[in-house]
N, C-alpha and C. Protein backbone atom coordinates (compact mmCIF):
# COMPACT_ATOMS: atom_id res chain seq x y z
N UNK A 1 -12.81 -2.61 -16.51
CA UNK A 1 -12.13 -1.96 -17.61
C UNK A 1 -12.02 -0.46 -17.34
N UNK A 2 -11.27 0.61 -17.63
CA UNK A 2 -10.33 1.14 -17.49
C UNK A 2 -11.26 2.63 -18.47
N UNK A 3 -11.45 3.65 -18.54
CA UNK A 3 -11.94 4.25 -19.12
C UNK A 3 -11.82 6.32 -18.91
N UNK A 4 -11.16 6.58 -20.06
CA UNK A 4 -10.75 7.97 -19.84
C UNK A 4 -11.95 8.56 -20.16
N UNK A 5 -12.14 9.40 -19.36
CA UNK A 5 -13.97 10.38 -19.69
C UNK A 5 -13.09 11.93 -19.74
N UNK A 6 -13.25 12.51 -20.83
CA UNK A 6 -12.96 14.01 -20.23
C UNK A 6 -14.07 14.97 -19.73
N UNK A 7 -13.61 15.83 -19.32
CA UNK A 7 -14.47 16.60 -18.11
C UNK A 7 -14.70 18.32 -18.76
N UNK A 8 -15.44 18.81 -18.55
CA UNK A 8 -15.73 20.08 -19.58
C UNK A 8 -17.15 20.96 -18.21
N UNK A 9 -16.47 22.10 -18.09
CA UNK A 9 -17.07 23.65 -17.64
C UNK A 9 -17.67 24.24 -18.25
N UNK A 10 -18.90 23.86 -18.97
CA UNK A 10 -19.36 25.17 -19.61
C UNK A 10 -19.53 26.27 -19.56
N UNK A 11 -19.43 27.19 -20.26
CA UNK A 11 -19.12 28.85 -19.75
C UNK A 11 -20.75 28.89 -20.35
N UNK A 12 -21.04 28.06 -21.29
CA UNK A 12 -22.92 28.58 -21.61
C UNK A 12 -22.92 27.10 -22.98
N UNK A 13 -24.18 27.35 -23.30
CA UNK A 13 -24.47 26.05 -24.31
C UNK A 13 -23.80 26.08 -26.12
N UNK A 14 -22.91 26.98 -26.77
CA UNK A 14 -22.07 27.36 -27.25
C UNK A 14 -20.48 26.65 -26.76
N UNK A 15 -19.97 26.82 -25.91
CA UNK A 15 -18.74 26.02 -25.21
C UNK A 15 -18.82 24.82 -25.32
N UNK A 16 -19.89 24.61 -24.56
CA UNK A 16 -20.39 22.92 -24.23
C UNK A 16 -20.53 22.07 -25.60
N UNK A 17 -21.01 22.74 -26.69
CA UNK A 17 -21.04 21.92 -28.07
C UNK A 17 -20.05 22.63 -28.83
N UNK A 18 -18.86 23.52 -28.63
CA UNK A 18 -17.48 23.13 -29.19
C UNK A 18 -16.55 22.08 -28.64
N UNK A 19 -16.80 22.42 -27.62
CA UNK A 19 -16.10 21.45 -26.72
C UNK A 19 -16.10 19.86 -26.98
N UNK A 20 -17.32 19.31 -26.42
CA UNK A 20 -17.84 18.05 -27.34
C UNK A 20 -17.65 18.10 -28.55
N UNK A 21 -17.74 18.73 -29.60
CA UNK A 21 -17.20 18.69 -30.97
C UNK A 21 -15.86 17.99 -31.39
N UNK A 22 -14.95 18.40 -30.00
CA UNK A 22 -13.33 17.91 -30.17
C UNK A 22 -13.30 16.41 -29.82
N UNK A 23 -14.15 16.31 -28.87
CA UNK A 23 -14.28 14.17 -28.92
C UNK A 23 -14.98 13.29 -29.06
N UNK A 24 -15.86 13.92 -29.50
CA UNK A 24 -17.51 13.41 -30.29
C UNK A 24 -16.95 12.10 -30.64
N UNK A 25 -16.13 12.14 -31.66
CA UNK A 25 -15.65 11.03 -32.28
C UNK A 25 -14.68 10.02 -31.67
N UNK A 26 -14.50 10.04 -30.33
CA UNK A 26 -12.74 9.37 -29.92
C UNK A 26 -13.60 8.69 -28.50
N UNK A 27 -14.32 9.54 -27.98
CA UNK A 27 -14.96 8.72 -26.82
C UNK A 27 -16.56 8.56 -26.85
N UNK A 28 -17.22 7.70 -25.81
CA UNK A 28 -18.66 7.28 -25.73
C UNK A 28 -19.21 7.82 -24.30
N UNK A 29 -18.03 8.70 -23.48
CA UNK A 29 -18.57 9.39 -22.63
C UNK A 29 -18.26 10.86 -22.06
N UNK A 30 -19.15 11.62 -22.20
CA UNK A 30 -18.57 12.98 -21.55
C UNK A 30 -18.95 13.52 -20.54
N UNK A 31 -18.31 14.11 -19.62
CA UNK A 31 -18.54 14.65 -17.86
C UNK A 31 -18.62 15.73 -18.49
N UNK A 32 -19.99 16.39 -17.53
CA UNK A 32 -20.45 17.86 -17.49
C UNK A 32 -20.35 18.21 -16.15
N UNK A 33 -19.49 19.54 -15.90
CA UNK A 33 -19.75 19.93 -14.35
C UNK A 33 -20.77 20.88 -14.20
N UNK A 34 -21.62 20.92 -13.46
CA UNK A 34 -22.80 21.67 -13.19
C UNK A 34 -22.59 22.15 -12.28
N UNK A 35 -21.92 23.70 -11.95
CA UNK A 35 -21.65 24.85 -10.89
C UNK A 35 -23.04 25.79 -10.54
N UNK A 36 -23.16 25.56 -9.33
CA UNK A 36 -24.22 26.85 -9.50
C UNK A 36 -23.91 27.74 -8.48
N UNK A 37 -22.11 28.03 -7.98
CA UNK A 37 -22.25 29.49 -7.47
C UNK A 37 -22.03 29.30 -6.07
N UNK A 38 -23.01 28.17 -5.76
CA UNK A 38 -23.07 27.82 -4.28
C UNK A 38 -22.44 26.55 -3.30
N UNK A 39 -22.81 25.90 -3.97
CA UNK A 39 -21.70 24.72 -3.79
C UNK A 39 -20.10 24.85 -3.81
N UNK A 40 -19.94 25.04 -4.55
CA UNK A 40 -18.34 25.73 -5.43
C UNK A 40 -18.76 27.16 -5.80
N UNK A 41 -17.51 27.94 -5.82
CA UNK A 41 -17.32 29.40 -6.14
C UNK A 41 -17.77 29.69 -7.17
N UNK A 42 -17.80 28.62 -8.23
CA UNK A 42 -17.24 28.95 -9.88
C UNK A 42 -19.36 28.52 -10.39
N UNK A 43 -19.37 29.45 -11.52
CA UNK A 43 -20.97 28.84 -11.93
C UNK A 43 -20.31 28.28 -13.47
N UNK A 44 -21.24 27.25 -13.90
CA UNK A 44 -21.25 27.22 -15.42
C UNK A 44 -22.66 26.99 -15.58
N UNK A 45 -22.46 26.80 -16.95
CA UNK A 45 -24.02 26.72 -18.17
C UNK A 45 -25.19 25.51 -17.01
N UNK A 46 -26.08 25.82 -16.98
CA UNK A 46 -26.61 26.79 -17.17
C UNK A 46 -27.01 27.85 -15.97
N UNK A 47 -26.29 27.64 -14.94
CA UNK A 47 -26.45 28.60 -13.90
C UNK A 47 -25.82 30.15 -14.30
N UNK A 48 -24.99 30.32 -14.94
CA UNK A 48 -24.15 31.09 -15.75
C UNK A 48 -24.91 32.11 -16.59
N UNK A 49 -25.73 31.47 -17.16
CA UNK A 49 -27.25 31.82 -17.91
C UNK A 49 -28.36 31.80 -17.91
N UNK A 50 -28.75 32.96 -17.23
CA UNK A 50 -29.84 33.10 -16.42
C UNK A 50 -31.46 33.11 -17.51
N UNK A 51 -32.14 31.97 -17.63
CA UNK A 51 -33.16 32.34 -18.25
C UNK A 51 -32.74 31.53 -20.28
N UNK A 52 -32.06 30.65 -19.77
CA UNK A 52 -31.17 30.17 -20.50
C UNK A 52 -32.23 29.51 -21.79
N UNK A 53 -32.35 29.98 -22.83
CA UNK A 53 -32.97 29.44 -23.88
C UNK A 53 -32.92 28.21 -24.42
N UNK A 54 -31.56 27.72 -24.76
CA UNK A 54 -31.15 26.21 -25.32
C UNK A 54 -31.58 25.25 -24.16
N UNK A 55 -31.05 25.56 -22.66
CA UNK A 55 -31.35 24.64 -21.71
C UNK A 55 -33.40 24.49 -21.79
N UNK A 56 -33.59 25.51 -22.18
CA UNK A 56 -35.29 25.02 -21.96
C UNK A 56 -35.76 24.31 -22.89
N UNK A 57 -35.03 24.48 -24.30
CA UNK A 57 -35.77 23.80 -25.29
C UNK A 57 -35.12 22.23 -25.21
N UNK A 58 -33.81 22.20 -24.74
CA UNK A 58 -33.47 20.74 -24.12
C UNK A 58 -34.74 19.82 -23.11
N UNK A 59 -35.12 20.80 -22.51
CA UNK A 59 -35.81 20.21 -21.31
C UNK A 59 -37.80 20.02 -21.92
N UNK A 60 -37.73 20.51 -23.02
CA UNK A 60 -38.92 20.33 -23.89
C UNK A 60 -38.94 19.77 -25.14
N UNK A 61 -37.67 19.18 -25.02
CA UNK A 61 -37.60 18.29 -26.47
C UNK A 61 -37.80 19.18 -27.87
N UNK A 62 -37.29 19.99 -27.43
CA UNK A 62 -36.93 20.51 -28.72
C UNK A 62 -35.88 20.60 -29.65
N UNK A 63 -34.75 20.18 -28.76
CA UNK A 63 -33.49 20.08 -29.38
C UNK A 63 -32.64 18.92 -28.30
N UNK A 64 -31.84 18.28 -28.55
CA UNK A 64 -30.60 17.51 -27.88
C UNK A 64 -29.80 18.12 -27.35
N UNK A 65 -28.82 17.43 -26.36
CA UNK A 65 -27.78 18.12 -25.82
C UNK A 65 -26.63 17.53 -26.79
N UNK A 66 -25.77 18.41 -27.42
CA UNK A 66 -24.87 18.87 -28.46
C UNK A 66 -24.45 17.14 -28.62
N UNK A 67 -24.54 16.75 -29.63
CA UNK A 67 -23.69 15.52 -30.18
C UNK A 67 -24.50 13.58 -29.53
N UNK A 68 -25.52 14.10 -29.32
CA UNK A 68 -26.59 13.45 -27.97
C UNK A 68 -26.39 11.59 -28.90
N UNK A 69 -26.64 11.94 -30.27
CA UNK A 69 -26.53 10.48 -31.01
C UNK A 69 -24.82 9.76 -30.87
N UNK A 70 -24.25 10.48 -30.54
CA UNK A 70 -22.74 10.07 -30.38
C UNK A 70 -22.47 9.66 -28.59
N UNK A 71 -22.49 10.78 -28.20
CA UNK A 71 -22.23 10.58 -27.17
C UNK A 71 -22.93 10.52 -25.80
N UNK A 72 -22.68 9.85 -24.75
CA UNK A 72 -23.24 9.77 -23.73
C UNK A 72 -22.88 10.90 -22.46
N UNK A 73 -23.93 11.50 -21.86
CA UNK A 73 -23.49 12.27 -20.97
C UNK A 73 -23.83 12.11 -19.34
N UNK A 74 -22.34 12.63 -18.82
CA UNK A 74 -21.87 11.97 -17.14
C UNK A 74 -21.60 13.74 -16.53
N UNK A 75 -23.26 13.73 -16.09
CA UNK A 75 -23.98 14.84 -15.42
C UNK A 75 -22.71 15.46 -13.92
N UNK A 76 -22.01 15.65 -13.40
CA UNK A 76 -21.92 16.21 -12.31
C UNK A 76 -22.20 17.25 -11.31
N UNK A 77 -23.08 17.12 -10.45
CA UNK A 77 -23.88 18.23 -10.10
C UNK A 77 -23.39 18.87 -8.58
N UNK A 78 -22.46 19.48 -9.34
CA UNK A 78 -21.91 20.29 -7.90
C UNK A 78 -22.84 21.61 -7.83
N UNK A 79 -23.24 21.16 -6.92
CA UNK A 79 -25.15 22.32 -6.44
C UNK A 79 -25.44 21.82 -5.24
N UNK A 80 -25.86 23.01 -4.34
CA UNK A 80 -26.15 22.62 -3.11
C UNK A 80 -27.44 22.26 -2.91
N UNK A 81 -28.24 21.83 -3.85
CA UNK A 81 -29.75 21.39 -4.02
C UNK A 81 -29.72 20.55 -4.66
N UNK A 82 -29.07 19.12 -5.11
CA UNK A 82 -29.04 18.40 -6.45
C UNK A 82 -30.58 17.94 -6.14
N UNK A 83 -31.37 17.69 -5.56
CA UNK A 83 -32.37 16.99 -5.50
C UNK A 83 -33.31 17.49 -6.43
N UNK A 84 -33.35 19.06 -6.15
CA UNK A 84 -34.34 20.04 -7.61
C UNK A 84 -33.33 20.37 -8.68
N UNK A 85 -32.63 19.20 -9.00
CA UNK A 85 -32.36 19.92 -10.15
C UNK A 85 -31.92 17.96 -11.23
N UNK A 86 -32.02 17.39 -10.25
CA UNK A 86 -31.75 16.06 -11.19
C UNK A 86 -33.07 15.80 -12.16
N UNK A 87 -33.99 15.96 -12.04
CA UNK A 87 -34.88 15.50 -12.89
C UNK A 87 -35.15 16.56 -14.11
N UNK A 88 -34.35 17.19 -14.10
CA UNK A 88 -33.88 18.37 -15.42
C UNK A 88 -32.69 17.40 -16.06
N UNK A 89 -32.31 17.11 -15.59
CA UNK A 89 -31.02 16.88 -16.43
C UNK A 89 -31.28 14.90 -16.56
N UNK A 90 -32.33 14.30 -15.66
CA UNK A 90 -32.15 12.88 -16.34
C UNK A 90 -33.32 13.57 -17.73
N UNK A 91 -34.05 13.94 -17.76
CA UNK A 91 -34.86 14.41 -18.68
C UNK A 91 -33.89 14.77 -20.28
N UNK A 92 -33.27 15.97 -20.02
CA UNK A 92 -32.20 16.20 -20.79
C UNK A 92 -31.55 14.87 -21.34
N UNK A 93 -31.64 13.66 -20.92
CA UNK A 93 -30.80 12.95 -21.42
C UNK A 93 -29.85 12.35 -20.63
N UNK A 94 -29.43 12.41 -19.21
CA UNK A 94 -27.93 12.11 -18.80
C UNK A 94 -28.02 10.36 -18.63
N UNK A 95 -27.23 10.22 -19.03
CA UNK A 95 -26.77 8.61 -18.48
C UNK A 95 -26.30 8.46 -17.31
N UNK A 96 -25.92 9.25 -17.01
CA UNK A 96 -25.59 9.43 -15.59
C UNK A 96 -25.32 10.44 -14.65
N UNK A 97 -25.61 10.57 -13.26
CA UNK A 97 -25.87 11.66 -12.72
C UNK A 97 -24.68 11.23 -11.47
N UNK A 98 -23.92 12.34 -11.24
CA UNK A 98 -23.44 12.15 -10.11
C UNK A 98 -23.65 13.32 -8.74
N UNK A 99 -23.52 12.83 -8.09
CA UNK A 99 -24.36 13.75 -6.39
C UNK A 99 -23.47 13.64 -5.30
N UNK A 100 -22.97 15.06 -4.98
CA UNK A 100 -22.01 15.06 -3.91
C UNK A 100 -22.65 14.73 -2.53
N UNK A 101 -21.93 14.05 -1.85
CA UNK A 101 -22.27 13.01 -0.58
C UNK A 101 -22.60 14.90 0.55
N UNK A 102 -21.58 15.36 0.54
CA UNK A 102 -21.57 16.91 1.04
C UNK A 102 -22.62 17.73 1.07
N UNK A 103 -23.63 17.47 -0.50
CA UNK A 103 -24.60 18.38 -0.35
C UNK A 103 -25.92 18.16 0.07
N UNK A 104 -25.79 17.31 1.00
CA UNK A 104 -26.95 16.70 1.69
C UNK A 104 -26.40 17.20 3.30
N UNK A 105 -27.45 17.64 3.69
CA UNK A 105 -27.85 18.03 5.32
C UNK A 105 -27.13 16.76 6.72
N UNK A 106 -27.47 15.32 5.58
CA UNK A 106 -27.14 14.40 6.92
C UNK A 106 -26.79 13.30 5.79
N UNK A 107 -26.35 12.03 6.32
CA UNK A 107 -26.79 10.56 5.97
C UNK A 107 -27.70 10.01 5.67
N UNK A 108 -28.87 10.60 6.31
CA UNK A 108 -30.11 9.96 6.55
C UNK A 108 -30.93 10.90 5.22
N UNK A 109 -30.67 11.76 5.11
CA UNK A 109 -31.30 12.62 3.71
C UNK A 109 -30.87 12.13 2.16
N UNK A 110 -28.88 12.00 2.30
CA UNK A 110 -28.42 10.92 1.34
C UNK A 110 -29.50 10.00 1.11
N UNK A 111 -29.51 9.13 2.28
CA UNK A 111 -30.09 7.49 1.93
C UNK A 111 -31.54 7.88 1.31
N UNK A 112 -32.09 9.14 1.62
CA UNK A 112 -33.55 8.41 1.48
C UNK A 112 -33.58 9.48 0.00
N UNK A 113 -32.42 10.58 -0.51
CA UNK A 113 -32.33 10.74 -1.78
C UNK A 113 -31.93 9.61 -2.45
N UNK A 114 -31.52 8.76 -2.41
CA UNK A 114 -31.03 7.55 -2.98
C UNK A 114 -32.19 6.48 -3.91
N UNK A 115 -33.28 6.08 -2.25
CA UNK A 115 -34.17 5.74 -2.55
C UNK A 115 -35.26 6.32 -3.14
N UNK A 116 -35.36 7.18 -3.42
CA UNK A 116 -36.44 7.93 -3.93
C UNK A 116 -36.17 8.08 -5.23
N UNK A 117 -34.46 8.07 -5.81
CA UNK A 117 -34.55 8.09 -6.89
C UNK A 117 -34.81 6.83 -7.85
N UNK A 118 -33.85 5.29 -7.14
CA UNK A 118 -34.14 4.46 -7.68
C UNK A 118 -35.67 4.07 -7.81
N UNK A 119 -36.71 4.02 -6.60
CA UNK A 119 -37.75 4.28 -7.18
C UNK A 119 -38.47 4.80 -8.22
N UNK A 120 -38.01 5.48 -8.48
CA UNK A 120 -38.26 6.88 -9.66
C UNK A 120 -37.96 6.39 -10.81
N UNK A 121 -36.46 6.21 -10.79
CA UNK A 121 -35.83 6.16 -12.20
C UNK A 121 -35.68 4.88 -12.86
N UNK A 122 -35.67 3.88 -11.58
CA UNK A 122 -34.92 2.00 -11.74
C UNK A 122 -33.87 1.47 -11.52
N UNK A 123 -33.86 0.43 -11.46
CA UNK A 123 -32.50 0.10 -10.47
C UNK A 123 -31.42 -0.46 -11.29
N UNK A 124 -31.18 -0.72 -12.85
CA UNK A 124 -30.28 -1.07 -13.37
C UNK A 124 -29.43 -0.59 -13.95
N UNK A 125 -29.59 0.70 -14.33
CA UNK A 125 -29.04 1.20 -15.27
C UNK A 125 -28.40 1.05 -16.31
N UNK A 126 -29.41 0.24 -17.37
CA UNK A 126 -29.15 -0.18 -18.30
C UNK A 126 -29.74 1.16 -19.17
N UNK A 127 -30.32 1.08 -21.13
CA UNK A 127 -30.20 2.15 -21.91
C UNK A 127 -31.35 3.00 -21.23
N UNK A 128 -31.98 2.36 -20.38
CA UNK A 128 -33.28 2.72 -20.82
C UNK A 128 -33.35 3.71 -18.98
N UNK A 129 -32.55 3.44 -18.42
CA UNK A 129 -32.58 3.78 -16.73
C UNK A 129 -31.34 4.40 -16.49
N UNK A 130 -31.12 5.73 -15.77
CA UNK A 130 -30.38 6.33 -15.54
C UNK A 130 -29.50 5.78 -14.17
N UNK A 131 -28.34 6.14 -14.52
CA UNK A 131 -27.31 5.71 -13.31
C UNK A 131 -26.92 6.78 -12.32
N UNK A 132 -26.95 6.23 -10.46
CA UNK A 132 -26.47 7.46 -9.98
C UNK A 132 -25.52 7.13 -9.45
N UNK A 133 -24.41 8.27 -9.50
CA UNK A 133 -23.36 8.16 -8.44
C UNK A 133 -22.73 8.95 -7.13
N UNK A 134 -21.95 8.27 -6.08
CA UNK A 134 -22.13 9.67 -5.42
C UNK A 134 -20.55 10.02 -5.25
N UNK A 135 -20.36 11.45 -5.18
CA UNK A 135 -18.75 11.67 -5.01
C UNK A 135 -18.43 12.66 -4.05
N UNK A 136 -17.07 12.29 -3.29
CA UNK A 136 -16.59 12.49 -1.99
C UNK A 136 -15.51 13.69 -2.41
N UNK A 137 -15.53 14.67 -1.54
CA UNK A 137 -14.52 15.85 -1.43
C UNK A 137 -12.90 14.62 -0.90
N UNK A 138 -11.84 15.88 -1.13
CA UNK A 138 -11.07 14.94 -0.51
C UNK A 138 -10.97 14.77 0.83
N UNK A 139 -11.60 15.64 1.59
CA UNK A 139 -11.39 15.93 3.23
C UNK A 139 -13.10 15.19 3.86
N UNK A 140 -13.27 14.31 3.02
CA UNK A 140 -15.02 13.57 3.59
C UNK A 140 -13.80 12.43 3.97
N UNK A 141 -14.03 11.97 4.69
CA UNK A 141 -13.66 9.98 5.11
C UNK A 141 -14.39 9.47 4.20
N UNK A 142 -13.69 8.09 3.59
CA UNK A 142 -14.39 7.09 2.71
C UNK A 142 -15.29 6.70 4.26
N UNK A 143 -15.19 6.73 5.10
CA UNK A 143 -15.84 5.66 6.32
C UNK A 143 -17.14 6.30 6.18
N UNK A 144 -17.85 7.59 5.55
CA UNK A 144 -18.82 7.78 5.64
C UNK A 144 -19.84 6.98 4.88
N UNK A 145 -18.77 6.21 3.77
CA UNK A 145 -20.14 5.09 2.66
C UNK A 145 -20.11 3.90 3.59
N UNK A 146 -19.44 3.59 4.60
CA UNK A 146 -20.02 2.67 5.51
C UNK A 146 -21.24 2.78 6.49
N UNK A 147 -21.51 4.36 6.56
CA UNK A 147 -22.63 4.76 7.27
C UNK A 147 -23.88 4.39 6.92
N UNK A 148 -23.38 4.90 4.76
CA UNK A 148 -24.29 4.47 4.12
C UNK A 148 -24.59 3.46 3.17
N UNK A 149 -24.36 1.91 4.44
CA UNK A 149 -23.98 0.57 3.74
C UNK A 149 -25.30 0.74 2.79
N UNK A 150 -26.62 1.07 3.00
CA UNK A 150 -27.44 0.30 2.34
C UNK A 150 -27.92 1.25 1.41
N UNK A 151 -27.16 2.48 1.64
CA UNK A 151 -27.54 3.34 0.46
C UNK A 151 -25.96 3.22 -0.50
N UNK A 152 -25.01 2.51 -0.40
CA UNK A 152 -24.33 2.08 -1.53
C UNK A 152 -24.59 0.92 -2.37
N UNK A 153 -26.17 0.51 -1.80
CA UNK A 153 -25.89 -0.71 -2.53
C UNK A 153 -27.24 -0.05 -3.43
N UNK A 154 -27.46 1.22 -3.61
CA UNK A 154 -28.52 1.78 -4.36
C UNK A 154 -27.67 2.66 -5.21
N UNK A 155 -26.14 2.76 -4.95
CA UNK A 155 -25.67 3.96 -6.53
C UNK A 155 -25.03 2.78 -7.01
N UNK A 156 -24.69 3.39 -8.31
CA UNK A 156 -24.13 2.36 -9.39
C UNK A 156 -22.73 3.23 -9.86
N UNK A 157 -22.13 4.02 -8.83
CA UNK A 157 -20.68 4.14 -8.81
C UNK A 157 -20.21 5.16 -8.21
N UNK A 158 -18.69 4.77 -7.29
CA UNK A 158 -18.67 6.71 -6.80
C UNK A 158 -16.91 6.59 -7.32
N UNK A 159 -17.29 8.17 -6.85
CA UNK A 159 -16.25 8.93 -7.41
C UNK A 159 -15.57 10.17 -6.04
N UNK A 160 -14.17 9.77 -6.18
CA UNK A 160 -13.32 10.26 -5.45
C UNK A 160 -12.61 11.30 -6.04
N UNK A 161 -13.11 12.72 -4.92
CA UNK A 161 -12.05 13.65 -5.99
C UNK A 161 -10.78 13.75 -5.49
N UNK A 162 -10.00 14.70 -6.68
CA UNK A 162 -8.68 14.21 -6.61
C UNK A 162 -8.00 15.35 -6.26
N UNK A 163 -8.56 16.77 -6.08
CA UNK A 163 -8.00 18.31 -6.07
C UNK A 163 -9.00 18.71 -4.58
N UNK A 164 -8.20 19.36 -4.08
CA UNK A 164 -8.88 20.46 -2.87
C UNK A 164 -10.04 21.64 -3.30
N UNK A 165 -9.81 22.15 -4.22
CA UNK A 165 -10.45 22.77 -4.61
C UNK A 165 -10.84 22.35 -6.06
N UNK A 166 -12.50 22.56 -5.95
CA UNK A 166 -13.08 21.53 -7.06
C UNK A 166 -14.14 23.03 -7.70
N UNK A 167 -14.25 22.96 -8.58
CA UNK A 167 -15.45 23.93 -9.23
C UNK A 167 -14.61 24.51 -10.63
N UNK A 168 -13.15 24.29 -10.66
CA UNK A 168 -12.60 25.34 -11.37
C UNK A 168 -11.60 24.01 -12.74
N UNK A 169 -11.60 24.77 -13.96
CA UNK A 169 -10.27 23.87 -15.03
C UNK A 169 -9.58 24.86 -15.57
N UNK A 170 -8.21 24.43 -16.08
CA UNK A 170 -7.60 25.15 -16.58
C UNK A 170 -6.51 25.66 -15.84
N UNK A 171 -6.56 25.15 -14.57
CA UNK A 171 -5.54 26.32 -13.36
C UNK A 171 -4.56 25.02 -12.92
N UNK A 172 -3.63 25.48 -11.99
CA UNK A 172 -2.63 24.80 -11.41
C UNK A 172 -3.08 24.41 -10.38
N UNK A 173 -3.89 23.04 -9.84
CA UNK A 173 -4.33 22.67 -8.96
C UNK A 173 -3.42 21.36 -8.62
N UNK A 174 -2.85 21.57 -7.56
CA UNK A 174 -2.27 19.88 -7.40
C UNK A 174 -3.19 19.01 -7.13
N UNK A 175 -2.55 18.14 -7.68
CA UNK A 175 -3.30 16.56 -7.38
C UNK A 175 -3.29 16.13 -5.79
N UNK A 176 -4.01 15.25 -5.46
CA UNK A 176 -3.88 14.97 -3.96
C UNK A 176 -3.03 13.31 -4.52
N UNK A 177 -2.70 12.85 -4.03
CA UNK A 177 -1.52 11.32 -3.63
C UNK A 177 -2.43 10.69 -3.34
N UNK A 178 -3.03 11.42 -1.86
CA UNK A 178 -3.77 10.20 -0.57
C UNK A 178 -5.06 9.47 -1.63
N UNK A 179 -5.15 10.25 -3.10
CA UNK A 179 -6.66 9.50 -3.13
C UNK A 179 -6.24 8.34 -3.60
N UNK A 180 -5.00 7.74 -4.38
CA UNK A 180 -4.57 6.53 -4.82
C UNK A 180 -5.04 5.36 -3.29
N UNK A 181 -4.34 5.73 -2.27
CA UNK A 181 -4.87 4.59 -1.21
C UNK A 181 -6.41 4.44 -1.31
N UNK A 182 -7.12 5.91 -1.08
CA UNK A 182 -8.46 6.07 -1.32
C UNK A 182 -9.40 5.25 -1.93
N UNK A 183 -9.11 5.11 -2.96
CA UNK A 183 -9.37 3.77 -4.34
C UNK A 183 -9.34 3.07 -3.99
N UNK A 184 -7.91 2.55 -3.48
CA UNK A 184 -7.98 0.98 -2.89
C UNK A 184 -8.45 0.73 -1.89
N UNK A 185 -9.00 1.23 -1.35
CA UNK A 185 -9.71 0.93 -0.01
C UNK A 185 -11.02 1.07 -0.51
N UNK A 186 -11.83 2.14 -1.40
CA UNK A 186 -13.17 1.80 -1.65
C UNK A 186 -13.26 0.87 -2.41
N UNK A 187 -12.01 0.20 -3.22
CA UNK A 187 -12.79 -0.88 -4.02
C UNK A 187 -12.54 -1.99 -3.25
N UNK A 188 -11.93 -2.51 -2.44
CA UNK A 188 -11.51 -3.36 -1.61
C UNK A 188 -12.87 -3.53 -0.64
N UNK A 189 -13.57 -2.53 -0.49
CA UNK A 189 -14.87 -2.53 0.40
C UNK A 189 -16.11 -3.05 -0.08
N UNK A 190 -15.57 -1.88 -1.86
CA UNK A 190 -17.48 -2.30 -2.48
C UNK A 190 -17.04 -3.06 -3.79
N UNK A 191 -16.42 -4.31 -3.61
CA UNK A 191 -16.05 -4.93 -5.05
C UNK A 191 -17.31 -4.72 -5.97
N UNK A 192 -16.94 -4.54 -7.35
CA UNK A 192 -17.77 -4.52 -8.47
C UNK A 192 -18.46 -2.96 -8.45
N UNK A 193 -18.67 -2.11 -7.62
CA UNK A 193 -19.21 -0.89 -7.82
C UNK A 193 -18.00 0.28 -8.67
N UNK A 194 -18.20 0.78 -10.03
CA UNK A 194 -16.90 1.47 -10.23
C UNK A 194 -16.20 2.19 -9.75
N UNK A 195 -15.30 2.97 -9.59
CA UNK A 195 -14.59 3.78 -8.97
C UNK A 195 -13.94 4.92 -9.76
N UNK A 196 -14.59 5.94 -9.53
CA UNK A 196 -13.76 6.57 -10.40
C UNK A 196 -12.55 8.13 -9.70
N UNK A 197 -11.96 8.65 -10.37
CA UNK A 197 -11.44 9.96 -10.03
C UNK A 197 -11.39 11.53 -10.66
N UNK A 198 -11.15 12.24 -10.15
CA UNK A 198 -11.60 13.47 -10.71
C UNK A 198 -10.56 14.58 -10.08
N UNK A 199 -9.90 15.25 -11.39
CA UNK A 199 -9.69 16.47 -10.96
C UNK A 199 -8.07 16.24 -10.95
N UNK A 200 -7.46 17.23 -12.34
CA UNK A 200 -5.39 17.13 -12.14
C UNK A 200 -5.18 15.93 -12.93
N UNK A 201 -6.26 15.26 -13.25
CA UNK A 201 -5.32 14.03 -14.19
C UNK A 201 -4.75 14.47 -15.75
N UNK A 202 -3.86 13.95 -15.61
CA UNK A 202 -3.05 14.37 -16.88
C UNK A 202 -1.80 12.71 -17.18
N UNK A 203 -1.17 12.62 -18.17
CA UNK A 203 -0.66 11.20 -18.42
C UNK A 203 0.19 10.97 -17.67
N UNK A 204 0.84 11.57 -16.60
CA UNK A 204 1.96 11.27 -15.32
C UNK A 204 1.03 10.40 -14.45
């Protein structure tokens, strides 16, 4: 089944819960991009905000992330360290975490971040167990999740982006074409794992 998620930059934790405010009510999932500067050019919340108050009392249960009884949140962690920084944000709450294939050193660091998390977290991702996914620049080869046959059979979905340049919303970024084949070839490979896309979609 078929599912529109919109995607949101926080400029700080203010944005992030107007923002969600506008579809709190219309959808059951929202993408957060997590910039920190280094990965991508662009920072948001909470790299953006240094020493960031709301993010700590999130991370101490003191408060929810904005609209938390409504909606579900689809973490994206464009950071060139996701490894120190996922267990902040499954904590926070995320239903799901996604992890660029890029910001890992090798294959072999992927796979054994993979395993270390399902260990950690569990392998179903049902309410109670967080889901990971991993997502490809457009200039990675899909042939690299064949490298990592046995660490795809440890995420529970990837995601193909769809723009050259990724960190930034709001701007005139073309869409890439090639990722439509893209799709069909990763799902044609990993039937039943989702597939998703990112970046320029609009109703054309």
């Amino acid at each position: 089944m078929s599912e529109i998620i919109p995607a949101i930059i926080p400029k700080n934790f203010s944005d992030l819960a107007e923002k969600v405010s506008l579809v709190a009510n219309f959808v059951k999932t929202v993408h957060v991009d997590i910039n920190d500067g280094k990965f991508v050019k662009s920072k948001s919340w909470p790299h953006s905000s240094p020493n960031d108050f709301d993010f700590e009392k999130i991370l101490k249960e003191e408060e929810g992330m904005p609209y938390w009884e409504k909606v579900e949140y689809e973490i994206h962690l464009m950071v060139s360290d996701p490894a120190s920084e996922i267990d902040n944000w499954i904590r926070a709450g995320s239903k799901r975490v996604l992890v660029h294939y890029e910001s890992f050193p090798s294959s072999r660091e992927f796979k054994k971040f993979t395993e270390e998390f399902k260990e950690k977290y569990g392998m179903n991702g049902s309410s109670l167990f967080p889901e990971l996914g991993v997502v490809l620049k457009t200039e990675t080869p899909i042939e690299v999740l064949a490298v990592l046959e046995q660490s795809v059979k440890l995420i529970d979905s990837i995601q193909l982006m769809s723009i050259a340049t990724i960190g930034f919303q709001g701007i005139n970024i073309p869409f890439e074409t090639s990722v439509i084949d893209r799709v069909s070839a990763v799902k044609n490979k990993y039937e039943g794992i989702p597939v998703s896309v990112d970046g320029s979609i609009n109703m054309e």
